[in-house]
PDB file of N, CA and C in Angstrom:
ATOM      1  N   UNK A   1       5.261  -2.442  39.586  1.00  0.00           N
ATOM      2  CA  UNK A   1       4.379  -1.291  39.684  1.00  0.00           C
ATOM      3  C   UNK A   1       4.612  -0.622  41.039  1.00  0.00           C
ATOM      4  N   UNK A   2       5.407   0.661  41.228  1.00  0.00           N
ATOM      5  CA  UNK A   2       5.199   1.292  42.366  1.00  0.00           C
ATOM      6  C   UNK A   2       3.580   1.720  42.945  1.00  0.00           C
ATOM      7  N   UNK A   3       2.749   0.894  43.416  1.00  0.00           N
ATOM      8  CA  UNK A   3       1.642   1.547  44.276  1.00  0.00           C
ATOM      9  C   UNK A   3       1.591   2.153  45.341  1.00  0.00           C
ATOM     10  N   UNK A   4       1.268   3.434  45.664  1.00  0.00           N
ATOM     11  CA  UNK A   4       1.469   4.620  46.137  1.00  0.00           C
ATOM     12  C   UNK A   4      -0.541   4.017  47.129  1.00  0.00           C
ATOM     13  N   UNK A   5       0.019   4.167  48.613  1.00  0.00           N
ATOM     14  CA  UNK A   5      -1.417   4.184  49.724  1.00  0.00           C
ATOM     15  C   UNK A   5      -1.357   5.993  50.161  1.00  0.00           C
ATOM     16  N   UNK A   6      -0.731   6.403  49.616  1.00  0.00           N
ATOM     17  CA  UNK A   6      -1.135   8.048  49.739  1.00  0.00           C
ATOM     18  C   UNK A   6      -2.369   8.684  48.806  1.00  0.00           C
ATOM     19  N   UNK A   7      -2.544   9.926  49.118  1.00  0.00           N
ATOM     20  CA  UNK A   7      -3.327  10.383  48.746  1.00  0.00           C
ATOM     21  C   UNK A   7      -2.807  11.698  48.198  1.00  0.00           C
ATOM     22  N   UNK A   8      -2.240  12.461  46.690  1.00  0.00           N
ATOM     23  CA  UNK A   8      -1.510  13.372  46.587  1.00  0.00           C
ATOM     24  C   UNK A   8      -1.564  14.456  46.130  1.00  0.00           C
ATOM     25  N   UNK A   9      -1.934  15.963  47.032  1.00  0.00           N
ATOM     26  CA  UNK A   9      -2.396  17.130  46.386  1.00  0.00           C
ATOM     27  C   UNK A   9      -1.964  17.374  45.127  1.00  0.00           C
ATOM     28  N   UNK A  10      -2.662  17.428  43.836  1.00  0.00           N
ATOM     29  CA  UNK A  10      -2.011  17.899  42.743  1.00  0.00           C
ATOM     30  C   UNK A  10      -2.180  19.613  42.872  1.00  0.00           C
ATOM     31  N   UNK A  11      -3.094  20.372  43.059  1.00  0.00           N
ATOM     32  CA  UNK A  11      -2.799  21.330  43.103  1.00  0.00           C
ATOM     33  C   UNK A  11      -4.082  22.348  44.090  1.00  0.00           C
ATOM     34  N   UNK A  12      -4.579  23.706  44.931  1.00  0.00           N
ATOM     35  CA  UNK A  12      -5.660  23.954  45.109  1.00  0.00           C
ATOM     36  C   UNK A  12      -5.785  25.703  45.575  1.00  0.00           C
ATOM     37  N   UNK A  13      -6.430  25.990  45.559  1.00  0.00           N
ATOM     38  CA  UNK A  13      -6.713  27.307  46.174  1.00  0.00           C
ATOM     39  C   UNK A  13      -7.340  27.592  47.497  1.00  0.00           C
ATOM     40  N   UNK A  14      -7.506  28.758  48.043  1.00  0.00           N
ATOM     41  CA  UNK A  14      -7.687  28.715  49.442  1.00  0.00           C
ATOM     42  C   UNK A  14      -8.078  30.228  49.727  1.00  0.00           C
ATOM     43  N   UNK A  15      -9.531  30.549  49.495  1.00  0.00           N
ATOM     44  CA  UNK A  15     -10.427  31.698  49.636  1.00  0.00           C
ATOM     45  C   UNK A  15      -9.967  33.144  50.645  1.00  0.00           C
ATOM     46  N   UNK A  16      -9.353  31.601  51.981  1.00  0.00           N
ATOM     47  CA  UNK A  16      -8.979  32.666  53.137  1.00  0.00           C
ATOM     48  C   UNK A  16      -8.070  33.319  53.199  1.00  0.00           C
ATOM     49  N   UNK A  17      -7.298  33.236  52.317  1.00  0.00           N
ATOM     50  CA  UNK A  17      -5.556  33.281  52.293  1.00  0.00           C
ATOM     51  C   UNK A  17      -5.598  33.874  50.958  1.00  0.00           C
ATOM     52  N   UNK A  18      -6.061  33.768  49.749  1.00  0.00           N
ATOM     53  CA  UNK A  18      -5.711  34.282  49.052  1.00  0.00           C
ATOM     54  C   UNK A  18      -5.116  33.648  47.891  1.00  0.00           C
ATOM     55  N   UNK A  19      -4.430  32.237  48.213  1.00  0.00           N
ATOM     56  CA  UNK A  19      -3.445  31.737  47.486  1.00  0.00           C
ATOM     57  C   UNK A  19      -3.704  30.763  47.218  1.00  0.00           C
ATOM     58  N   UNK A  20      -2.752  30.475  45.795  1.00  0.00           N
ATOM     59  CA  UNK A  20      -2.805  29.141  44.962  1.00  0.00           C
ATOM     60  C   UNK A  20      -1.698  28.187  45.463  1.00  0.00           C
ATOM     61  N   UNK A  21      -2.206  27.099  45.281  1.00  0.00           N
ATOM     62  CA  UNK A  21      -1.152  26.107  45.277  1.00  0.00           C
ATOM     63  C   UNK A  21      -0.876  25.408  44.207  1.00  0.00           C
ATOM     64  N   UNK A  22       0.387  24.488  43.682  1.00  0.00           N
ATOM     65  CA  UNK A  22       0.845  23.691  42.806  1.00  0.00           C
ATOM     66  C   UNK A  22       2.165  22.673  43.382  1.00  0.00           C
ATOM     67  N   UNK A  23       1.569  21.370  43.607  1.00  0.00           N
ATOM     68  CA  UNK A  23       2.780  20.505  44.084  1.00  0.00           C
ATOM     69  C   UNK A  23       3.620  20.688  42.987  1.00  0.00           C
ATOM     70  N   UNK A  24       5.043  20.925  43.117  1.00  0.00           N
ATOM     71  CA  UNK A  24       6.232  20.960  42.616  1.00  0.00           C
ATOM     72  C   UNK A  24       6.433  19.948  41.682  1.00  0.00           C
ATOM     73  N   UNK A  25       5.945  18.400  42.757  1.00  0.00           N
ATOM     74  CA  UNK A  25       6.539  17.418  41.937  1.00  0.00           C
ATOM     75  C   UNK A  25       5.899  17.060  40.585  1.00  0.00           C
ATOM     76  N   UNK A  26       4.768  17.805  40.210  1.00  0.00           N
ATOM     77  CA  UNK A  26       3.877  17.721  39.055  1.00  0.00           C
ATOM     78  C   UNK A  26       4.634  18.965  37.830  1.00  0.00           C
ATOM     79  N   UNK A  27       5.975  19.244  38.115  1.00  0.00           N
ATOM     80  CA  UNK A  27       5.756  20.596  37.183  1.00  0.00           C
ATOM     81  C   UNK A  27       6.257  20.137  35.736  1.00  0.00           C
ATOM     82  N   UNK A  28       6.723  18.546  35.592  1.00  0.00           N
ATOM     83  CA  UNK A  28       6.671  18.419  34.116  1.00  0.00           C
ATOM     84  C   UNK A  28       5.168  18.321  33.358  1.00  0.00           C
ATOM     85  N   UNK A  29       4.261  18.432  33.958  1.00  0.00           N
ATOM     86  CA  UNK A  29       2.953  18.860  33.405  1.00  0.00           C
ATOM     87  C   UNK A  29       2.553  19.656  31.973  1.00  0.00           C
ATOM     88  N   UNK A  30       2.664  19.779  31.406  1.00  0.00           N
ATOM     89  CA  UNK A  30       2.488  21.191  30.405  1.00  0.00           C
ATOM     90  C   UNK A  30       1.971  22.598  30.815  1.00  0.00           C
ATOM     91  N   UNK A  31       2.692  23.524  30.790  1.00  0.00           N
ATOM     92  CA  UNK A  31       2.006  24.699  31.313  1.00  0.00           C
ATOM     93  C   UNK A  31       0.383  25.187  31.067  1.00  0.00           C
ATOM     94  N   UNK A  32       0.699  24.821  29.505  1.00  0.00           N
ATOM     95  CA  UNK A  32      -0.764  25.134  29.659  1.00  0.00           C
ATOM     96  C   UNK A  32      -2.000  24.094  30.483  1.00  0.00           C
ATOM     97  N   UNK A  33      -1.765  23.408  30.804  1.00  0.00           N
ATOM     98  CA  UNK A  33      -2.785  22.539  31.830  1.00  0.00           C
ATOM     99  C   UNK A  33      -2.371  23.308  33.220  1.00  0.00           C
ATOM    100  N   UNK A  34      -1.644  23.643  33.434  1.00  0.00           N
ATOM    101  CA  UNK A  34      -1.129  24.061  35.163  1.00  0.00           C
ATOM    102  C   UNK A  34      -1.835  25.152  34.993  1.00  0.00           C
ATOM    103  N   UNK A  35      -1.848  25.361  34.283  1.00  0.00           N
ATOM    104  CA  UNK A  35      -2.514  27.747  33.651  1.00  0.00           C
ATOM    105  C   UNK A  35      -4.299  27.341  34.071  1.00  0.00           C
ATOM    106  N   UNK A  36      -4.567  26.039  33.405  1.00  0.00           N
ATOM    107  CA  UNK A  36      -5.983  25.622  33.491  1.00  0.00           C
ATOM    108  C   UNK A  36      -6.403  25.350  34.921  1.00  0.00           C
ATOM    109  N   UNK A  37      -5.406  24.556  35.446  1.00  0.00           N
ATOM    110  CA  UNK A  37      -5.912  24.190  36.562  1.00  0.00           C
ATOM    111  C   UNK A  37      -5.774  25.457  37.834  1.00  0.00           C
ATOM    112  N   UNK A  38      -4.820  26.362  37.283  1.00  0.00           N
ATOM    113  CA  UNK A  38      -4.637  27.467  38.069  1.00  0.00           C
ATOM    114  C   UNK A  38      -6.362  28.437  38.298  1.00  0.00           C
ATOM    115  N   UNK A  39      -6.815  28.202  36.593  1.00  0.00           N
ATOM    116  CA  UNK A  39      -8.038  28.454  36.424  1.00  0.00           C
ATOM    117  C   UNK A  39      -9.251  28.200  37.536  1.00  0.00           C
ATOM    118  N   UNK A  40      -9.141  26.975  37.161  1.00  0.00           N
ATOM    119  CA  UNK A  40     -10.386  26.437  37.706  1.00  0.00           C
ATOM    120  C   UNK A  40     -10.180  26.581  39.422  1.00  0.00           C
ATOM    121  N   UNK A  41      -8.953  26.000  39.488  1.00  0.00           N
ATOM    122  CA  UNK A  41      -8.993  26.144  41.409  1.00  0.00           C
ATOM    123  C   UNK A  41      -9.483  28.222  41.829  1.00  0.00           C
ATOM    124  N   UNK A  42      -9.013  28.834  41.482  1.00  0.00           N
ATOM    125  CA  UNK A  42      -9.090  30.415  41.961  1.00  0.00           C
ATOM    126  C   UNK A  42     -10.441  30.768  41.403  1.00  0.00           C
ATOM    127  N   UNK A  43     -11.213  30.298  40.251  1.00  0.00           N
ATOM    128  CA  UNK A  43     -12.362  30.674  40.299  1.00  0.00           C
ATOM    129  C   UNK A  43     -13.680  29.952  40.949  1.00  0.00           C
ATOM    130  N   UNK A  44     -13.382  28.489  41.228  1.00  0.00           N
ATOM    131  CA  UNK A  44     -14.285  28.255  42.344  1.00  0.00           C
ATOM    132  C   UNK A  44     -14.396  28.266  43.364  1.00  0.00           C
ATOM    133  N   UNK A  45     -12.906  28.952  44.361  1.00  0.00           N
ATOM    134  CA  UNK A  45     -12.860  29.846  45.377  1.00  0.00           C
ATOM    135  C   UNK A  45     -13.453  30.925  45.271  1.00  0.00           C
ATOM    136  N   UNK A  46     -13.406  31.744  44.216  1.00  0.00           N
ATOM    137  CA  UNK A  46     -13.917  33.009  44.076  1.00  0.00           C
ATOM    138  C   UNK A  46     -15.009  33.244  43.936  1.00  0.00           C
ATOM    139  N   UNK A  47     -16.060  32.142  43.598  1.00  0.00           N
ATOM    140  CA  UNK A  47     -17.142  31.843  43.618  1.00  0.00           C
ATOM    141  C   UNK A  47     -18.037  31.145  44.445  1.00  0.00           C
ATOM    142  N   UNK A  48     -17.213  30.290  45.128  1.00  0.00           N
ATOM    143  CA  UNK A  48     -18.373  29.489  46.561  1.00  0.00           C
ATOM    144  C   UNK A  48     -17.135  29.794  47.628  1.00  0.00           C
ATOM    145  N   UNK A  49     -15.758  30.557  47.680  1.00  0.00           N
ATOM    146  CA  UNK A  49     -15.533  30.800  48.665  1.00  0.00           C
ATOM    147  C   UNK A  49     -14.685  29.507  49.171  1.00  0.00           C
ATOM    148  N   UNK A  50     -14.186  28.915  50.764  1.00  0.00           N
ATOM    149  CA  UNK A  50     -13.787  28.054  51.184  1.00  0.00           C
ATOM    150  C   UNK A  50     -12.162  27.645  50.521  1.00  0.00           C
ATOM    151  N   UNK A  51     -12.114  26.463  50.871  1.00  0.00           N
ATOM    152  CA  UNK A  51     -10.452  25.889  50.216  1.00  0.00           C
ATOM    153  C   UNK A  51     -11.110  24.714  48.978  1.00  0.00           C
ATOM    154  N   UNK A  52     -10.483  24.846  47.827  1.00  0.00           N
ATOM    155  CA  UNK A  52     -10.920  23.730  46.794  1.00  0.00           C
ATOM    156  C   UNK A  52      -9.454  22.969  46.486  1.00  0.00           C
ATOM    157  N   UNK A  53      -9.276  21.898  46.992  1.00  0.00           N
ATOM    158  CA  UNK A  53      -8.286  20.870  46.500  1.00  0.00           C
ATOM    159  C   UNK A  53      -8.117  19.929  44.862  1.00  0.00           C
ATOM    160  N   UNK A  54      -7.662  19.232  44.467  1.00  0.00           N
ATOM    161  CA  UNK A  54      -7.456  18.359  43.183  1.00  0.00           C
ATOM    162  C   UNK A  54      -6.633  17.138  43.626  1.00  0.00           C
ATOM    163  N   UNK A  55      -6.744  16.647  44.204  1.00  0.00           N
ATOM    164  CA  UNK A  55      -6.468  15.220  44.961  1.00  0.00           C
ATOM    165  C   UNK A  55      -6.135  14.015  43.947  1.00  0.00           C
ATOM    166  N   UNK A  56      -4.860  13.491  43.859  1.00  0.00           N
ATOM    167  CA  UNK A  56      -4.640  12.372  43.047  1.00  0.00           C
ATOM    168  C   UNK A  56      -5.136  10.736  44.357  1.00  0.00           C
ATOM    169  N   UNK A  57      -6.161  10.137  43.774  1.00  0.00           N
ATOM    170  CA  UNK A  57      -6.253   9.468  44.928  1.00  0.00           C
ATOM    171  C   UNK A  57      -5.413   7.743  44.453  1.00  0.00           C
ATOM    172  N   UNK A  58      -4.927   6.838  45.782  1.00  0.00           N
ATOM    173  CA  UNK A  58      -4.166   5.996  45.048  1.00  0.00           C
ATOM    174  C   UNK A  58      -4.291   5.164  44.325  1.00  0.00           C
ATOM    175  N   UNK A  59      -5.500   4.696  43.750  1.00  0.00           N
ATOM    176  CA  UNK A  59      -5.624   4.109  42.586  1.00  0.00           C
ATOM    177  C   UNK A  59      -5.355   5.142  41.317  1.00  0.00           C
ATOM    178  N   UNK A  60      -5.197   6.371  41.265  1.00  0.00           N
ATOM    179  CA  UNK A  60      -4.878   7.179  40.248  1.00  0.00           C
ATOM    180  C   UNK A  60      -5.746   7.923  39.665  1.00  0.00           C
ATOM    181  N   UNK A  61      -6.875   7.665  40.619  1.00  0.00           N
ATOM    182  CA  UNK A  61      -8.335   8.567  39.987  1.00  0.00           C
ATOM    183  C   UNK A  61      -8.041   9.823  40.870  1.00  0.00           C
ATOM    184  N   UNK A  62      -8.878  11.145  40.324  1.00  0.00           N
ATOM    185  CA  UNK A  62      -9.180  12.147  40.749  1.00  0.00           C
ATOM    186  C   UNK A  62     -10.114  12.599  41.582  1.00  0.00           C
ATOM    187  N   UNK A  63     -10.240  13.434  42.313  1.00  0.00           N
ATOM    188  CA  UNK A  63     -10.864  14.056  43.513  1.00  0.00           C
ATOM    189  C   UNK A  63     -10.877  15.418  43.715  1.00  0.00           C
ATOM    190  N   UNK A  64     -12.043  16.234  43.658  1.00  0.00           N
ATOM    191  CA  UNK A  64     -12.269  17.259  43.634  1.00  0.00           C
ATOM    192  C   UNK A  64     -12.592  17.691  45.158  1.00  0.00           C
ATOM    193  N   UNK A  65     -12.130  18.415  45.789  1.00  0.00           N
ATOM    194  CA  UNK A  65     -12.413  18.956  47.121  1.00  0.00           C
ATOM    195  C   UNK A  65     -12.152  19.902  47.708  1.00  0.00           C
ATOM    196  N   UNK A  66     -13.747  19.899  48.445  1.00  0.00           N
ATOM    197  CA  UNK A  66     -13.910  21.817  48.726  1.00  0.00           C
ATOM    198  C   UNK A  66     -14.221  21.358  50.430  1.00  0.00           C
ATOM    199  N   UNK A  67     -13.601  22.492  51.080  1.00  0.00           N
ATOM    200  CA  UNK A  67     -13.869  22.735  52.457  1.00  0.00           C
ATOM    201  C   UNK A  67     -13.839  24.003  52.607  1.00  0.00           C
ATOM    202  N   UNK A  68     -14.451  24.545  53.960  1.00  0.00           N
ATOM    203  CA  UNK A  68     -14.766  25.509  54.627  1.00  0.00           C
ATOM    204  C   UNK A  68     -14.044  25.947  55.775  1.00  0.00           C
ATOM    205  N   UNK A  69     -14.095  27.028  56.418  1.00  0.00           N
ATOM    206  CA  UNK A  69     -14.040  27.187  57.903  1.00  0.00           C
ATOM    207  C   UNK A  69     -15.615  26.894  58.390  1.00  0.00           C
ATOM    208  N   UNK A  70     -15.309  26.577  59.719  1.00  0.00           N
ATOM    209  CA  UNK A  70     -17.150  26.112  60.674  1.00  0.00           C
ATOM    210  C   UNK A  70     -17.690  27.610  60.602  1.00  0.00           C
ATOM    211  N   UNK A  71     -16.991  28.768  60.753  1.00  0.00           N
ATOM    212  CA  UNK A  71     -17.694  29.852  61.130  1.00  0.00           C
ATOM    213  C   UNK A  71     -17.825  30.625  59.841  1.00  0.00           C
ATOM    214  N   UNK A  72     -17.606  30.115  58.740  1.00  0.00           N
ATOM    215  CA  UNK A  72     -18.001  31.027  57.527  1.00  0.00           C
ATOM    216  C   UNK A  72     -19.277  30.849  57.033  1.00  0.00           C
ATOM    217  N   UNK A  73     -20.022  32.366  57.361  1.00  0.00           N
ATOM    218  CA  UNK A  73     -21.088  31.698  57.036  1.00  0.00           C
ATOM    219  C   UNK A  73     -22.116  32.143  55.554  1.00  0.00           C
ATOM    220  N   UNK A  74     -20.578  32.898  54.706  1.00  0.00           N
ATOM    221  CA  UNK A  74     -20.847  32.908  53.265  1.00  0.00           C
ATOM    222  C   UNK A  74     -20.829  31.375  52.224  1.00  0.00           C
ATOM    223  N   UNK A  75     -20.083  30.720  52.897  1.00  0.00           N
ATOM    224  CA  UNK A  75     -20.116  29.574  52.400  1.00  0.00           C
ATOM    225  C   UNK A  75     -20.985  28.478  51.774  1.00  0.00           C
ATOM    226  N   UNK A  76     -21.229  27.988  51.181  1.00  0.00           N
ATOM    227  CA  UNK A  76     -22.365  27.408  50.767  1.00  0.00           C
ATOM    228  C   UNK A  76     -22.501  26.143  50.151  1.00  0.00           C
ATOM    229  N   UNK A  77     -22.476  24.856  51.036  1.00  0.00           N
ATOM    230  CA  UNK A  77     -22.491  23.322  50.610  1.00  0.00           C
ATOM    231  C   UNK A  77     -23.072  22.568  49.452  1.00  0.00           C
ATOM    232  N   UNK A  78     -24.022  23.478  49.181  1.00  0.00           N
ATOM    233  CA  UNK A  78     -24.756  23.178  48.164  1.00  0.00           C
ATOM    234  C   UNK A  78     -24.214  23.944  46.562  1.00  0.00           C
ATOM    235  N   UNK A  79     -24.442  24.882  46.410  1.00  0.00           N
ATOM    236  CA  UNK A  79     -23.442  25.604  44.999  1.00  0.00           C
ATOM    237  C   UNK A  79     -22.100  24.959  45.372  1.00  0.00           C
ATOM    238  N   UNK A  80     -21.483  24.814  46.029  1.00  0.00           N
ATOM    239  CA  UNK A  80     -19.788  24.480  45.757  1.00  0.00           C
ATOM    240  C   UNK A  80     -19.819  23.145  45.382  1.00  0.00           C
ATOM    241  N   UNK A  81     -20.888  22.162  46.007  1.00  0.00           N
ATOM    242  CA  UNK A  81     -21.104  20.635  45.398  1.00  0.00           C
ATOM    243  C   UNK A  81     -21.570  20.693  43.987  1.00  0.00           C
ATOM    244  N   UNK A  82     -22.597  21.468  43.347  1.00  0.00           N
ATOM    245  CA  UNK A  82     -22.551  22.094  42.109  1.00  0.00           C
ATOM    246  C   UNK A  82     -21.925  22.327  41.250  1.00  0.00           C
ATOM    247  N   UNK A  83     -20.988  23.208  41.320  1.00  0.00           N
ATOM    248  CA  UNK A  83     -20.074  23.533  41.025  1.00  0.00           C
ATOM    249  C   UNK A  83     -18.742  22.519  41.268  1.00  0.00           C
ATOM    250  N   UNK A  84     -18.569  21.734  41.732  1.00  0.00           N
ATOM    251  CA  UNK A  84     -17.616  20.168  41.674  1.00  0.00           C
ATOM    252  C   UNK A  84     -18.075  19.739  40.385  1.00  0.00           C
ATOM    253  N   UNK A  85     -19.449  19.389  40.786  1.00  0.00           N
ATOM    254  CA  UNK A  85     -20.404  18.522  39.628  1.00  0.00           C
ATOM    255  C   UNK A  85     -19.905  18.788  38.309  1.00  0.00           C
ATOM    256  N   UNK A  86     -19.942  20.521  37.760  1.00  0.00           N
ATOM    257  CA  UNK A  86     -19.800  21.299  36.826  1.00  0.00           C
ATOM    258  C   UNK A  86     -18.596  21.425  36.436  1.00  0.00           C
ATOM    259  N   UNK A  87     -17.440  21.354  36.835  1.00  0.00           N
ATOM    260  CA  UNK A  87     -16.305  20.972  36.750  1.00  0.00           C
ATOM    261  C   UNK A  87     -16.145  19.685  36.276  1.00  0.00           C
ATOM    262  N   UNK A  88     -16.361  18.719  37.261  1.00  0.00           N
ATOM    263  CA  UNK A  88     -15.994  17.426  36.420  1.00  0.00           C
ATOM    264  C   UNK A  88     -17.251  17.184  34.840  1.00  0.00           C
ATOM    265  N   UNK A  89     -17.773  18.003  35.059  1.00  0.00           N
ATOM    266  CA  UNK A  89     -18.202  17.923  33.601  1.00  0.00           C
ATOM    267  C   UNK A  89     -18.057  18.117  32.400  1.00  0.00           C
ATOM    268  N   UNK A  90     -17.349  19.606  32.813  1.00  0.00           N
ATOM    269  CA  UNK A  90     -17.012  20.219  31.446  1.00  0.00           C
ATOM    270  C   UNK A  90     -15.231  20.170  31.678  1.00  0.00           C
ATOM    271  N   UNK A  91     -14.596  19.750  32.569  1.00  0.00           N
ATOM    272  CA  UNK A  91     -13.255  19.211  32.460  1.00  0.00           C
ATOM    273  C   UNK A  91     -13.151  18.010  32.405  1.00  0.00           C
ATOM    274  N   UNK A  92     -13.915  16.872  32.067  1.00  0.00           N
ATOM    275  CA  UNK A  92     -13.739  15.347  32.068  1.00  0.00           C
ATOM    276  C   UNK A  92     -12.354  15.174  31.313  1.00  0.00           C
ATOM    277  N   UNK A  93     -12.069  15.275  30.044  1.00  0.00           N
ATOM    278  CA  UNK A  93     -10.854  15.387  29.226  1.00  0.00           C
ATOM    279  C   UNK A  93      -9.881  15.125  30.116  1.00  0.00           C
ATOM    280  N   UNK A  94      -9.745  16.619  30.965  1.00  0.00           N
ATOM    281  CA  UNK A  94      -8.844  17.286  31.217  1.00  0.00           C
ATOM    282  C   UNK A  94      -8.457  16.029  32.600  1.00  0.00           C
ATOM    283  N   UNK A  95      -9.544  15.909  33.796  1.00  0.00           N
ATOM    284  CA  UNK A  95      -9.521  14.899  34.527  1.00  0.00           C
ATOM    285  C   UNK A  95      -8.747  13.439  34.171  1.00  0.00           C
ATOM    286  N   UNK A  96      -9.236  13.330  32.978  1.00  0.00           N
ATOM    287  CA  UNK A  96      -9.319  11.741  32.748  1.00  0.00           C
ATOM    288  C   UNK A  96      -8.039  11.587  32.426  1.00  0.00           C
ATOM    289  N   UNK A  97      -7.279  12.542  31.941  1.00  0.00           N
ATOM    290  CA  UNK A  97      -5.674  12.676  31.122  1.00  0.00           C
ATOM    291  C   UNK A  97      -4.917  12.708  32.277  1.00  0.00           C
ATOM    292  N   UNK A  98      -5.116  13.743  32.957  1.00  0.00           N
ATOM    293  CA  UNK A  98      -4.695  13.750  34.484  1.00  0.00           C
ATOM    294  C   UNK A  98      -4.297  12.347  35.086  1.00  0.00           C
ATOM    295  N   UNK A  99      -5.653  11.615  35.461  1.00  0.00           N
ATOM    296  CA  UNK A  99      -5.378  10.440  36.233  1.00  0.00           C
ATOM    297  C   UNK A  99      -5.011   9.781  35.309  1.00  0.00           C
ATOM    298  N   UNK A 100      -4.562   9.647  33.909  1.00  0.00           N
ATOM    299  CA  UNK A 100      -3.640   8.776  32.933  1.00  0.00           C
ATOM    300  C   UNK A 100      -2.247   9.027  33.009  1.00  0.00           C
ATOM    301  N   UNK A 101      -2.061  10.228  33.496  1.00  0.00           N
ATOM    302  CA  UNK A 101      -0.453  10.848  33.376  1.00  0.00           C
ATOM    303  C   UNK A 101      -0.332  10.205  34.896  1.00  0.00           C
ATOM    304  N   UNK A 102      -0.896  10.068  35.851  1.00  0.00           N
ATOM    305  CA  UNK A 102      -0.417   9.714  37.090  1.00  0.00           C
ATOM    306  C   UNK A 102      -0.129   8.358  37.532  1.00  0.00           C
ATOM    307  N   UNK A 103      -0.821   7.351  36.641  1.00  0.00           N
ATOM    308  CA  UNK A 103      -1.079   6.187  36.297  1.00  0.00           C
ATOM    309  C   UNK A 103       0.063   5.881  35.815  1.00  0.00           C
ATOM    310  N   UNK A 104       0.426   6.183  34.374  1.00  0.00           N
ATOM    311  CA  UNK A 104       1.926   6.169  34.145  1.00  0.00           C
ATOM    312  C   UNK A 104       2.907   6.256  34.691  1.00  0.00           C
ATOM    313  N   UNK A 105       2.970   7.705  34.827  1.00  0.00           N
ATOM    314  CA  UNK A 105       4.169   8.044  34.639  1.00  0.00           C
ATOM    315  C   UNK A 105       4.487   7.630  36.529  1.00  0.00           C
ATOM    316  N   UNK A 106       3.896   7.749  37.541  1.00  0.00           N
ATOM    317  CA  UNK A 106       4.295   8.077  39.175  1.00  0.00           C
ATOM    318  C   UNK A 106       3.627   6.620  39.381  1.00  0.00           C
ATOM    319  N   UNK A 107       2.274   6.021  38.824  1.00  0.00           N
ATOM    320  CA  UNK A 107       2.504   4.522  39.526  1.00  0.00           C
ATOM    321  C   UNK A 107       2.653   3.784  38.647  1.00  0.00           C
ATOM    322  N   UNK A 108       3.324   4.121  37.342  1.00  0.00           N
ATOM    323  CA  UNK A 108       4.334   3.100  36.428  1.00  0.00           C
ATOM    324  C   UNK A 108       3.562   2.102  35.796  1.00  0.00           C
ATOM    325  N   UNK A 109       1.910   2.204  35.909  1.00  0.00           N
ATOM    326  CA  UNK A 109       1.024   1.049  35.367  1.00  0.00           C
ATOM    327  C   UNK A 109       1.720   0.845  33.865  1.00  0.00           C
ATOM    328  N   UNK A 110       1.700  -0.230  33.712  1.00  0.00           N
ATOM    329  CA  UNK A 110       1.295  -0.372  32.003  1.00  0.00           C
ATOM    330  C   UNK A 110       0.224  -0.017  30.749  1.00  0.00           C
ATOM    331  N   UNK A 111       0.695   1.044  30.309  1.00  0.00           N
ATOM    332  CA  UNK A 111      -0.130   1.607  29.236  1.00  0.00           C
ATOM    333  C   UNK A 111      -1.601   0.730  28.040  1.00  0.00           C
ATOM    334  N   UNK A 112      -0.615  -0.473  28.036  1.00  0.00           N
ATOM    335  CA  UNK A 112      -1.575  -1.393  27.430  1.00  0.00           C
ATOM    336  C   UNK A 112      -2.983  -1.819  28.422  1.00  0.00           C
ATOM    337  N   UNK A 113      -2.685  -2.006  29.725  1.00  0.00           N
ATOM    338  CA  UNK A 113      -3.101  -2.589  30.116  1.00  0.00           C
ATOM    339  C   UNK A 113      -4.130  -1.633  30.864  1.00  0.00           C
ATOM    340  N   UNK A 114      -3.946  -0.051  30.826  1.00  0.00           N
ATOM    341  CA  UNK A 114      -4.876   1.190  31.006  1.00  0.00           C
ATOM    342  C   UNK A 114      -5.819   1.255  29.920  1.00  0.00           C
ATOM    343  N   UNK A 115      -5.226   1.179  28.612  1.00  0.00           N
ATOM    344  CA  UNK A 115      -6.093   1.347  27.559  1.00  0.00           C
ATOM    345  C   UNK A 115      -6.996   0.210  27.429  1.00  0.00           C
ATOM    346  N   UNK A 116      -6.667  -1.061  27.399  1.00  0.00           N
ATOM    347  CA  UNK A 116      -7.870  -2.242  27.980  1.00  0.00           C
ATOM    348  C   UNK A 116      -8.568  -1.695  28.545  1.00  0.00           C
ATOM    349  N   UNK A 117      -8.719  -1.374  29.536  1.00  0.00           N
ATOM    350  CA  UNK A 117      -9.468  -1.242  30.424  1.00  0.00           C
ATOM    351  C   UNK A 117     -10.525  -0.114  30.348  1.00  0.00           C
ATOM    352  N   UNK A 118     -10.405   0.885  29.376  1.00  0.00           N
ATOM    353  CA  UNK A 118     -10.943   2.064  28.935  1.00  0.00           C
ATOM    354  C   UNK A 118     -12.007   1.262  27.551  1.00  0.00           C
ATOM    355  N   UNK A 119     -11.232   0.603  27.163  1.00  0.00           N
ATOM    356  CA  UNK A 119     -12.476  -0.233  26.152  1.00  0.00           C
ATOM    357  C   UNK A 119     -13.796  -0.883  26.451  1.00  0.00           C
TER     358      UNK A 119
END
């Protein structure tokens, strides 16, 4: 099992700047999930503002994360934690497949032994 002690941007947006991101090394992904996640990162910038990340963390679970600048003071800790919340809610699917494809395929777990564990 390659286990990975990193922590690895899958993809995020960034209010101040304007722009999306997508790590490269994820682009056998299916487009249409990259289109989704393109989604979700640019509209909860566009909506609470700040930088929102998608963090593969190294056990292979997911991580949603939003930061700020100190001096913005449209920003708002509370709706953007909300709005995390609301995300992993109505994208659980989408999450949970995620940290299954990363599990696989980049730390090489055994499939049998993922699906155990989901039982």
């Amino acid at each position: 099992m390659a286990m990975s002690d990193e922590r690895i941007i899958l993809c995020g947006a960034n209010a101040y700047e304007k722009k999306y991101y997508f790590n490269e090394k994820f682009q056998k992904i299916p487009r249409t999930i990259q289109d989704e996640l393109h989604i979700i990162c640019v509209l909860f910038t566009e909506e609470a503002g700040g930088v929102f990340t998608v963090v593969f963390e190294p056990d292979g679970s997911i991580s949603l994360e939003t930061d700020a600048d100190e001096n913005d003071i449209y920003y708002d800790e509370i709706s953007s934690g909300l709005l995390v919340k609301e995300i992993r809610r109505k994208r659980r699917e989408l999450l949970e497949s995620l940290s299954l494809y990363y599990r696989m395929l980049i730390l090489q777990e055994d499939i049998c032994g993922i699906l155990e564990e989901e039982e």
